[in-house]
N, C-alpha and C. Protein backbone atom coordinates (compact mmCIF):
# COMPACT_ATOMS: atom_id res chain seq x y z
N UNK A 1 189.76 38.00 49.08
CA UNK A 1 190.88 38.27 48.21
C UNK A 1 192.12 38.58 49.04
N UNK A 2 192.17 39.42 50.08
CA UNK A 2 193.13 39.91 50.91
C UNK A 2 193.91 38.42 51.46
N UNK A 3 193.14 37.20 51.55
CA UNK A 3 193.96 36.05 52.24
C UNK A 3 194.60 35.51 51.06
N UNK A 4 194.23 35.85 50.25
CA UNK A 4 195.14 35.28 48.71
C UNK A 4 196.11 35.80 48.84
N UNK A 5 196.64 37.27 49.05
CA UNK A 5 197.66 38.16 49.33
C UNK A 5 198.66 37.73 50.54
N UNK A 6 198.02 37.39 51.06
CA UNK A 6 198.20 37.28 52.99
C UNK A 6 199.06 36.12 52.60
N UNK A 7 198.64 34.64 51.81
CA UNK A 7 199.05 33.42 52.02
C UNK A 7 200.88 33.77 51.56
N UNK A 8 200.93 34.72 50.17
CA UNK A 8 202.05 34.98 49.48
C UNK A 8 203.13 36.14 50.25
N UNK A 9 202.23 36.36 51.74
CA UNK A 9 202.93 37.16 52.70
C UNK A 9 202.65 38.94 51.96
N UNK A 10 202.41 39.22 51.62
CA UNK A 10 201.34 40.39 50.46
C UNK A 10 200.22 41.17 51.28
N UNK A 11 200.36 42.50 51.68
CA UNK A 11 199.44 42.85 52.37
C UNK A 11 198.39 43.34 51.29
N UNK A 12 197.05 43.72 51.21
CA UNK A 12 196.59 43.93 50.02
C UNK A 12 195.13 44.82 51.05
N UNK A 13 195.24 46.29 50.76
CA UNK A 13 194.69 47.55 50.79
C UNK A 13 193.86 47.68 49.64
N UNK A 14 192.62 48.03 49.59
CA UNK A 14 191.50 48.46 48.87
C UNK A 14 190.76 49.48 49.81
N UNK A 15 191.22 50.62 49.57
CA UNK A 15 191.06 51.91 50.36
C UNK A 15 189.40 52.01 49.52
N UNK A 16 189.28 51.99 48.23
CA UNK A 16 187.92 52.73 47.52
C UNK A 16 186.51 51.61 48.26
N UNK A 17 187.15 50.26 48.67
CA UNK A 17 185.93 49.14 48.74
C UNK A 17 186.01 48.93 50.24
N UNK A 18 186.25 50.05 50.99
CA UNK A 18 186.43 49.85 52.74
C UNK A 18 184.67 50.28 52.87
N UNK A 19 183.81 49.27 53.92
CA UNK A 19 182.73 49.73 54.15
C UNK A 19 182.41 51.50 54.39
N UNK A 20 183.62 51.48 55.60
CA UNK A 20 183.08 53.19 55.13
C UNK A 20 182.92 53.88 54.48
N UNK A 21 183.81 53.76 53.45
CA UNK A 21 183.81 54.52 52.31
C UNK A 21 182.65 54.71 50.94
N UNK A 22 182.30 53.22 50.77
CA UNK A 22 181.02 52.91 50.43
C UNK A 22 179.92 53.62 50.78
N UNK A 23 179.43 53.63 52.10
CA UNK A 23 178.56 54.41 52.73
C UNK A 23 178.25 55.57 52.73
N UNK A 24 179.83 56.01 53.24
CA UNK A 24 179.74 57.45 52.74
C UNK A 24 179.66 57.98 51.44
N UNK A 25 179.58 57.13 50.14
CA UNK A 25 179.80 57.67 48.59
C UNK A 25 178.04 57.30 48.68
N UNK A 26 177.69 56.51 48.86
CA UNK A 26 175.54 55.77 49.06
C UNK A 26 175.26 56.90 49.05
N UNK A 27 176.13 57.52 50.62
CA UNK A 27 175.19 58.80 51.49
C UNK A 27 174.84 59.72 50.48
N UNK A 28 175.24 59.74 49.57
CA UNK A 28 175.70 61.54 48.71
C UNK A 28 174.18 61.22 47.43
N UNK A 29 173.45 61.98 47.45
CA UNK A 29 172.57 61.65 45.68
C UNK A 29 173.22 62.04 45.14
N UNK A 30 172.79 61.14 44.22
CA UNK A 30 173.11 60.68 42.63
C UNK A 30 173.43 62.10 41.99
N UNK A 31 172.67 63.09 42.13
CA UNK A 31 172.84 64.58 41.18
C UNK A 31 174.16 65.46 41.92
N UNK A 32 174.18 64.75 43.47
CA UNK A 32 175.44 65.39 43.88
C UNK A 32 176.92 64.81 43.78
N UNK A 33 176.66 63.80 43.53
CA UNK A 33 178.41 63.31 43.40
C UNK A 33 178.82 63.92 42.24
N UNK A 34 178.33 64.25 41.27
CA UNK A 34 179.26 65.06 40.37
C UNK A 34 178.46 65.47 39.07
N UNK A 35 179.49 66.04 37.86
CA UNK A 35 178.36 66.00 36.45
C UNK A 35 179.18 65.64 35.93
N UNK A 36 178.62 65.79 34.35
CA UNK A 36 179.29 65.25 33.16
C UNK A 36 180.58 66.09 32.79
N UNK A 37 180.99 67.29 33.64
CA UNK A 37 181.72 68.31 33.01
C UNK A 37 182.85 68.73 34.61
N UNK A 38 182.86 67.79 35.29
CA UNK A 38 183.71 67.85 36.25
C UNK A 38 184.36 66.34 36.31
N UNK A 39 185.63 65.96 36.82
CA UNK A 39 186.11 64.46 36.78
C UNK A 39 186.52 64.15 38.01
N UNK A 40 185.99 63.38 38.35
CA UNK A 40 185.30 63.13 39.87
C UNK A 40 185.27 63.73 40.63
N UNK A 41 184.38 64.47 40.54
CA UNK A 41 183.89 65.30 41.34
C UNK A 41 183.76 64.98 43.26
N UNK A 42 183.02 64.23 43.49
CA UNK A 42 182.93 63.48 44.85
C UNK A 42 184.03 63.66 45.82
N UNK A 43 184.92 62.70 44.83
CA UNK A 43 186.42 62.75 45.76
C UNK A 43 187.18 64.04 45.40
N UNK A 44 187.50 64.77 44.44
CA UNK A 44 187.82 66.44 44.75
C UNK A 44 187.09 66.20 45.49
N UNK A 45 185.91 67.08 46.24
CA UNK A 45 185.34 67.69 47.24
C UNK A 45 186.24 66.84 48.67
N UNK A 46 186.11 65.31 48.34
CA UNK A 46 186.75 65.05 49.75
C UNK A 46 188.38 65.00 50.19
N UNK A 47 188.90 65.44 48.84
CA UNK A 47 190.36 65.55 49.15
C UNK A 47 190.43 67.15 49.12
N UNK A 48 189.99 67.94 49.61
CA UNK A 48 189.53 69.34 49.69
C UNK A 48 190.91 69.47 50.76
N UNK A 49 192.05 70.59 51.15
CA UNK A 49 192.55 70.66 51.84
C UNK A 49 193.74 69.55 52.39
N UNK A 50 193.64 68.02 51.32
CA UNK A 50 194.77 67.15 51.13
C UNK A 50 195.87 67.66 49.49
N UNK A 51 195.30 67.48 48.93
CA UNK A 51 195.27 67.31 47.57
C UNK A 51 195.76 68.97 46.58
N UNK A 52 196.51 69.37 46.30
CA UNK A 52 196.39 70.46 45.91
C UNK A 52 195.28 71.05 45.33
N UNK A 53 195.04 71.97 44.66
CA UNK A 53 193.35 72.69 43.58
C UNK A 53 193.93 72.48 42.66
N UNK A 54 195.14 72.85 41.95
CA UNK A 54 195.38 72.51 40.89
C UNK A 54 195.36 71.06 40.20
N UNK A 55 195.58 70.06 41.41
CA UNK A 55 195.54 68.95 40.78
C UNK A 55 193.79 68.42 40.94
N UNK A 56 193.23 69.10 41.74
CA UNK A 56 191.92 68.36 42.36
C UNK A 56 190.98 69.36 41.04
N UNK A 57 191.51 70.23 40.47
CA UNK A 57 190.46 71.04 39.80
C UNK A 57 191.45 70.62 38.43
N UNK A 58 191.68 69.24 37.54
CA UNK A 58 192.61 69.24 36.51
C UNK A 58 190.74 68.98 35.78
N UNK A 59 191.32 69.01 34.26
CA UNK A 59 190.15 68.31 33.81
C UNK A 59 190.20 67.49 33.44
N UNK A 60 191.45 66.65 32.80
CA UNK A 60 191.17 65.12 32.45
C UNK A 60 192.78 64.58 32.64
N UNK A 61 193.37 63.39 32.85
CA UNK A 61 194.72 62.91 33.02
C UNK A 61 194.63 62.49 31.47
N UNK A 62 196.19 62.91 31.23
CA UNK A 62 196.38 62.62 30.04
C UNK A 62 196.31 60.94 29.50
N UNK A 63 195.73 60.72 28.23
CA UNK A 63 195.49 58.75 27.94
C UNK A 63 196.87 58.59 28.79
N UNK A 64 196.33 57.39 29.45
CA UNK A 64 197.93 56.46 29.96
C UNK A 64 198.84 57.53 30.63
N UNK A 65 198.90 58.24 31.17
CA UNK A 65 199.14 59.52 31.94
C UNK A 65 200.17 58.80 33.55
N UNK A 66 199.42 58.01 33.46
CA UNK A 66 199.99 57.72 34.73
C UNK A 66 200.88 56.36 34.73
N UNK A 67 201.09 55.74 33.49
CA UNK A 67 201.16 54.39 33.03
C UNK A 67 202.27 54.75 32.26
N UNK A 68 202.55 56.38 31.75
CA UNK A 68 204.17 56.39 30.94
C UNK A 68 204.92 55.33 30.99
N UNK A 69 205.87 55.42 32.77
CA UNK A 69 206.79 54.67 33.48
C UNK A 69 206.67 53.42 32.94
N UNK A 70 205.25 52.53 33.00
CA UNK A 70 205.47 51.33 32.78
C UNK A 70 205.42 51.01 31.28
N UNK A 71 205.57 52.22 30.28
CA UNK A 71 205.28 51.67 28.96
C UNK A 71 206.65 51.66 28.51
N UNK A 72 207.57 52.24 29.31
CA UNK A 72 208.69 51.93 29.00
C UNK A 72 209.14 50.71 29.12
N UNK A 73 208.99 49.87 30.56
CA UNK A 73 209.74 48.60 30.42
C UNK A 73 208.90 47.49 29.80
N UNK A 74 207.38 47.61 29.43
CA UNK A 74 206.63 46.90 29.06
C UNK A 74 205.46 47.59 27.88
N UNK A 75 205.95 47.60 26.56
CA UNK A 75 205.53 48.28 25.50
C UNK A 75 204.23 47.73 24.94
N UNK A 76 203.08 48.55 24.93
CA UNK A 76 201.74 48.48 24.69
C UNK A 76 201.25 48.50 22.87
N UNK A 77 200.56 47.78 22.54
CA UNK A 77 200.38 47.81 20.93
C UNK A 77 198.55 48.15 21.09
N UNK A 78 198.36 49.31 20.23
CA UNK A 78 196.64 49.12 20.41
C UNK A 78 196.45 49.21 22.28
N UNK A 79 196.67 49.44 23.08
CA UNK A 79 196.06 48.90 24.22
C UNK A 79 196.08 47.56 25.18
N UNK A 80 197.12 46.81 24.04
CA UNK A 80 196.78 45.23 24.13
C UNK A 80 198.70 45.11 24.75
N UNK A 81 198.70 43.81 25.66
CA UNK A 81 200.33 43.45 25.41
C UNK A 81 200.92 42.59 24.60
N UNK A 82 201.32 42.70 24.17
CA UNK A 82 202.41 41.82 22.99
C UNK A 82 202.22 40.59 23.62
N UNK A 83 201.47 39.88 24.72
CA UNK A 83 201.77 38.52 25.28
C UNK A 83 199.87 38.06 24.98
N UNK A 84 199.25 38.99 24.03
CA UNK A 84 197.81 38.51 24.02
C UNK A 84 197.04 39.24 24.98
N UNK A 85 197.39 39.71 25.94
CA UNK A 85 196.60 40.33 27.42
C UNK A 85 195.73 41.55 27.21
């Protein structure tokens, strides 16, 4: 995928699908990466000392929370875009 990017001169980063990272999420059991009553748990623990507590200990991002910005220049119906998408 990255040479698809590359051809359009596009550098293209996938920090979550880097082998290491993988490995290190394998490494962890299943009962320890997190529960039903924490939101992602895993990565809080590994942004421990990056990340503020307040934001690493939130409990849920608000729907579309982070997507405001773009609902302004590109207005959402149902979930869906006005172009069928």
């Amino acid at each position: 995928m990255a040479s698809l990017f590359a051809e359009e001169g596009l550098h293209l980063d996938l920090p979550c699908l880097d082998d290491r990272v993988v490995e290190a999420v394998l490494s962890v059991r299943v009962h320890e990466r997190g529960t039903p009553w924490r939101n992602k748990a895993l990565l809080s623990e590994a942004m421990r000392g990056t990340l503020l507590a307040s934001v690493r200990h939130r409990a849920e991002l608000h729907p579309r929370g982070h997507y405001r910005p773009l609902l302004r220049i590109a207005p959402m119906t149902n979930g869906h875009s006005d172009t069928g998408g």
